[in-house]
Protein backbone atom coordinates (compact mmCIF):
# COMPACT_ATOMS: atom_id res chain seq x y z
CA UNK A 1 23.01 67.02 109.17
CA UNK A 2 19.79 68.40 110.50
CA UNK A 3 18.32 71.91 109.93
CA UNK A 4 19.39 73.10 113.37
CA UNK A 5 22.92 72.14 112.69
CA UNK A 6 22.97 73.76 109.10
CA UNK A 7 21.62 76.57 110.87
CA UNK A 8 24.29 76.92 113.34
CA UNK A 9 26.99 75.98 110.74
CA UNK A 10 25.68 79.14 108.38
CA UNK A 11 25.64 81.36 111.50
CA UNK A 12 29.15 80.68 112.52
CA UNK A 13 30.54 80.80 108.96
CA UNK A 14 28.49 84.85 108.74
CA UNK A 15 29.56 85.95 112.00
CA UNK A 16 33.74 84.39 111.30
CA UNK A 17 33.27 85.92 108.12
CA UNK A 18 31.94 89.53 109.59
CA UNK A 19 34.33 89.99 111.95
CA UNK A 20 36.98 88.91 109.46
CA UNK A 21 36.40 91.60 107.25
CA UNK A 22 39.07 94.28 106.49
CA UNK A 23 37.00 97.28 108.60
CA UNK A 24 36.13 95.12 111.17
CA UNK A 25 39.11 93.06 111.65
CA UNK A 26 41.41 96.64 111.89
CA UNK A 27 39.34 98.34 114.67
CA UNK A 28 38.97 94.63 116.78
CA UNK A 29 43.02 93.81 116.22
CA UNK A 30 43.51 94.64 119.93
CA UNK A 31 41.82 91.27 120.49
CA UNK A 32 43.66 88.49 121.23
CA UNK A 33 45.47 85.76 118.33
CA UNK A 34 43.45 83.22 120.76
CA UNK A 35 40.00 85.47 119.91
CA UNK A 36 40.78 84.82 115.93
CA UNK A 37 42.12 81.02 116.62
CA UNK A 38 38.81 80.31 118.72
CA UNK A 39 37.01 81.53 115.09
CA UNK A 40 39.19 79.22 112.93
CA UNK A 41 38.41 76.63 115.54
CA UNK A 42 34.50 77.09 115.52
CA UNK A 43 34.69 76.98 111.78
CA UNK A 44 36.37 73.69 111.42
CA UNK A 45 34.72 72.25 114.47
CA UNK A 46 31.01 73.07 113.74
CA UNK A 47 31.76 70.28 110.83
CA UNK A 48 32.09 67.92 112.91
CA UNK A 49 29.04 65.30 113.54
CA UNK A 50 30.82 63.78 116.81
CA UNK A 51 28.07 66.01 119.39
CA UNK A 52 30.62 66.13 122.23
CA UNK A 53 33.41 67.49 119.97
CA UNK A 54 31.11 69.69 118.61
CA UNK A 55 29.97 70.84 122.71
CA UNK A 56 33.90 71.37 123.52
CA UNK A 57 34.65 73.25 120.48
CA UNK A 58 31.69 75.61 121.45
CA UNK A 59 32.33 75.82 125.15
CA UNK A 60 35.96 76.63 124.22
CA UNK A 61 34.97 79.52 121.81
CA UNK A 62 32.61 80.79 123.72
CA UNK A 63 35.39 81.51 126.58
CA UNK A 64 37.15 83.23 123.63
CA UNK A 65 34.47 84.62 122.17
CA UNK A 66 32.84 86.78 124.76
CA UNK A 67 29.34 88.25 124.74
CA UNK A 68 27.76 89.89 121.70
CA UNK A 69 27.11 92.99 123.53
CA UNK A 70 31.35 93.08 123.59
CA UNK A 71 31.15 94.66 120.48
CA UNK A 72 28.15 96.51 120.73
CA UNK A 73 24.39 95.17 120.02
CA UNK A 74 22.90 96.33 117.11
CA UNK A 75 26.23 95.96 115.27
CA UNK A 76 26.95 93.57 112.34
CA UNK A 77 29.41 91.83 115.03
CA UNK A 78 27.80 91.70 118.05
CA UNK A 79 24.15 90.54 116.06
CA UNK A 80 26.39 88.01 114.25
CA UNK A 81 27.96 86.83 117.46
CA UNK A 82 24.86 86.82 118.71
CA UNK A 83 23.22 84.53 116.01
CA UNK A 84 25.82 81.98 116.53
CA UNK A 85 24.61 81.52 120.23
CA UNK A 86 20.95 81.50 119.27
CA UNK A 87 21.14 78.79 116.56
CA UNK A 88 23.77 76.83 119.02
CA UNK A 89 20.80 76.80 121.57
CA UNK A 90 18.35 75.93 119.13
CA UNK A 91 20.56 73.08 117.84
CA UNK A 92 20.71 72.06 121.37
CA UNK A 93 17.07 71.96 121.76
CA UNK A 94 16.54 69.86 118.49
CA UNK A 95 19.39 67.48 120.07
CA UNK A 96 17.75 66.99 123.11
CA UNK A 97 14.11 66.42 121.49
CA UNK A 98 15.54 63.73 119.26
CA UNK A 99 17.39 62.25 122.23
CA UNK A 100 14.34 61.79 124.24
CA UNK A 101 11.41 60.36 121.18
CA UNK A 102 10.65 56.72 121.64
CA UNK A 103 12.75 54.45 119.54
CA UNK A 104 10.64 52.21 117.52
C-alpha cells in the first residue's frame, strides 16, 4: 500500500466515522439508507488493492455522497467529506506517476 492510498484509507475511515457519530448521525437521518450504505461501501472498498474496484467503489459513493459543501464547509462533515476527495485525487496523481516511470 503506498502513502497516498493509506492516506485516502485514513481519510475515509475519519470522515465514515464523523458523520457516524451520535450528533451528527441524528440531525443528517433525513439522508438516504443508500447515503450510509455508500459509507459502509467506501470503507470496505478503499481496502481493496484491485485499482478499478477501488475507481467504481469511489465513483459510486461519490454519487451518494454529494459535495462537502452539502453539509456545510467549515464543518467537521463537510471538511471530512472533503478530505476524502482530496486524498482520492492525490492517490490518483501518485497512480498515474507510477503508471507512466520507465520500467527498468
Amino acid at each position: 500500500m503506498t502513502d497516498a492510498h493509506t492516506s485516502f484509507v485514513a481519510a475515509v475511515r475519519h470522515a465514515a466515522q464523523t458523520f457516524k457519530l451520535p450528533k451528527y448521525k441524528k440531525e443528517y437521518r433525513r439522508l438516504s439508507p443508500r447515503f450510509w450504505v455508500a459509507w459502509l461501501d467506501l470503507e470496505l472498498g478503499c481496502e481493496c488493492e484491485d485499482w478499478d474496484k477501488l475507481t467504481n467503489t469511489m465513483i459510486a459513493a461519490h454519487h451518494q455522497l454529494g459535495a462537502p459543501g452539502d453539509f456545510g464547509y467549515g464543518t467537521p462533515c463537510g471538511d471530512a467529506l472533503r478530505n476524502v476527495y482530496d486524498t482520492w485525487r492525490e492517490l490518483c496523481q501518485a497512480r498515474k506517476i507510477r503508471q507512466e516511470e520507465p520500467k527498468s
